[in-house]
Protein backbone atom coordinates (compact mmCIF):
# COMPACT_ATOMS: atom_id res chain seq x y z
CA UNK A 1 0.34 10.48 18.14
CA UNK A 2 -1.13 9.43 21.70
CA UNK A 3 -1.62 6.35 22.72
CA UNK A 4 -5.37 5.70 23.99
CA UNK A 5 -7.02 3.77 26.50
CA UNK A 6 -10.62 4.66 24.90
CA UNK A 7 -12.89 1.48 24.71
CA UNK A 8 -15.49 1.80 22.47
CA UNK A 9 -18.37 -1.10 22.97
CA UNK A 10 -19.97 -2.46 19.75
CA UNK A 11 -23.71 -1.22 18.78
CA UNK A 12 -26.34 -4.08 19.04
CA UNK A 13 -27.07 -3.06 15.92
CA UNK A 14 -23.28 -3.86 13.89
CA UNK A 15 -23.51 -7.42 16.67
CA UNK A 16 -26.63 -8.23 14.25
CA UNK A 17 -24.69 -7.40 10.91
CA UNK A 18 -21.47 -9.63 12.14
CA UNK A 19 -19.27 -6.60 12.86
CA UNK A 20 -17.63 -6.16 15.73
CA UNK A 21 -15.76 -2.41 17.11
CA UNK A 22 -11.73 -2.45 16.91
CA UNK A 23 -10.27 -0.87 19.69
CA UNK A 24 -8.51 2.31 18.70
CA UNK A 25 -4.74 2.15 19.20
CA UNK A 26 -3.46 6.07 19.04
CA UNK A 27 -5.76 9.02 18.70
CA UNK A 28 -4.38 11.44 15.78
CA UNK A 29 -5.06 15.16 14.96
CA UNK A 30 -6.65 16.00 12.21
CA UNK A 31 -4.15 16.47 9.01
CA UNK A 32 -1.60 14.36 11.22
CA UNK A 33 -1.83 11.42 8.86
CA UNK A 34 -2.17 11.62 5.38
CA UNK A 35 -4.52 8.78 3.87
CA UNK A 36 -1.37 7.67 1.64
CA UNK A 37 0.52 6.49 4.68
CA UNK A 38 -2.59 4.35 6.01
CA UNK A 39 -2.48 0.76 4.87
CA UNK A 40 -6.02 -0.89 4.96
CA UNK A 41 -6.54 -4.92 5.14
CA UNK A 42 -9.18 -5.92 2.43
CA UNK A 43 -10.01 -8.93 0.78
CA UNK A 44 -10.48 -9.06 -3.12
CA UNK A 45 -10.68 -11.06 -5.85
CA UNK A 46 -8.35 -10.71 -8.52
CA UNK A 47 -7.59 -13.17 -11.62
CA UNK A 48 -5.11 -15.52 -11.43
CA UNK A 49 -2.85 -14.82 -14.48
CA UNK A 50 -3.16 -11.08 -12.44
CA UNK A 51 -1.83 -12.48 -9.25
CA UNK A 52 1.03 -14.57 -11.37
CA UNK A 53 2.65 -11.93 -12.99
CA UNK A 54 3.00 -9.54 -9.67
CA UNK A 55 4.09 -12.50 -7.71
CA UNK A 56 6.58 -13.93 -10.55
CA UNK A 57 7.68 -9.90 -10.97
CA UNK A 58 8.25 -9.87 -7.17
CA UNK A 59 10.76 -12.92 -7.51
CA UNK A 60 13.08 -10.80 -9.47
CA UNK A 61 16.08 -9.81 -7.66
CA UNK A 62 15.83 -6.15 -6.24
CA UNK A 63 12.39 -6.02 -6.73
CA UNK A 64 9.36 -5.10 -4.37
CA UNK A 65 7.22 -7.72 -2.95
CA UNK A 66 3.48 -7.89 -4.98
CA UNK A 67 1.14 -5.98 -2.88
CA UNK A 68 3.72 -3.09 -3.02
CA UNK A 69 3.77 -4.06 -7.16
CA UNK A 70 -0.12 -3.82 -7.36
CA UNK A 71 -0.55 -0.94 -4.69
CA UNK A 72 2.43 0.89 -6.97
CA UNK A 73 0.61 -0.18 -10.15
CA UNK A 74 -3.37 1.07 -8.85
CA UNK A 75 -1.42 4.78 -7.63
CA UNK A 76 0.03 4.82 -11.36
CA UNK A 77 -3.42 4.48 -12.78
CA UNK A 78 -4.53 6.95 -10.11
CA UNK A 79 -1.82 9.55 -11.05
CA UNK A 80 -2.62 9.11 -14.85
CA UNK A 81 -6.40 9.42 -14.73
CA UNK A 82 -5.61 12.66 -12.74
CA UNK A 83 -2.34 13.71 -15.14
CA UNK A 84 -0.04 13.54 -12.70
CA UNK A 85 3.74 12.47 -13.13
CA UNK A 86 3.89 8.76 -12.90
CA UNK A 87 7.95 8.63 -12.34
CA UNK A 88 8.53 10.57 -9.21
CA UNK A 89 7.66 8.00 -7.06
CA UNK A 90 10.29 5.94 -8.83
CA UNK A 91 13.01 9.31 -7.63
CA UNK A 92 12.33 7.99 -3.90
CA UNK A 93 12.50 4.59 -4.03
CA UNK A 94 15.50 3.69 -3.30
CA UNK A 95 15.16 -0.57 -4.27
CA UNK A 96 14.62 1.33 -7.82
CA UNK A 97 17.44 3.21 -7.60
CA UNK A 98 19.73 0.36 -6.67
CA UNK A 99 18.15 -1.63 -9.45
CA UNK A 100 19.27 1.11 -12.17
CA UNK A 101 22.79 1.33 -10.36
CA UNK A 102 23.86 -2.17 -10.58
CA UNK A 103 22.14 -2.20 -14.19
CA UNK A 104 24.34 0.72 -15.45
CA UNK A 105 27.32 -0.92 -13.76
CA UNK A 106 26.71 -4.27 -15.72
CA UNK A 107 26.06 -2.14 -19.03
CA UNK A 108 30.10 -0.59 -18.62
């Protein structure tokens, strides 16, 4: 990835509309980042009870913090809608794996 020093002004047009042009950090190749790997800042609405349970979930010890939880949670329903395997993400996560470690351990 290169770093840029590209400035881009904003169209008079977006100015109207309230939107502004973000300066471009690094210029990538195409196929050089995968969409996955990109995290995007939005702002949604989501029911409160919804919120609760991620955030109380996320108190557990071990456990991921709650955007991770719903982000995790929305790529499950992703994976199931398209029948994909739902557990292999839970292979490579290595908070998981510790989790199931000191679980077994207790169980013995």
């Amino acid at each position: 990835m290169k770093k840029t020093s590209k400035v881009s002004e904003t169209s008079e047009s977006a100015r109207e509309h309230g939107l502004r042009r973000v300066e471009r950090r690094h210029l990538t190749s195409p196929g050089e980042v995968k969409l996955k790997d990109v995290k995007v800042r939005v702002t949604m609405y989501l029911d409160a009870d919804i919120l609760e349970f991620f955030k109380n979930r996320a108190k557990s010890p071990n456990s991921a913090p709650y955007q991770t939880q719903i982000n995790t949670e929305l790529r499950s329903l992703i994976r199931k809608n398209r029948g994909e395997d739902r557990y292999s993400d839970l292979i490579n996560n290595e908070s998981f794996i510790k989790a199931v470690a000191e679980k077994v351990k207790r169980v013995r």
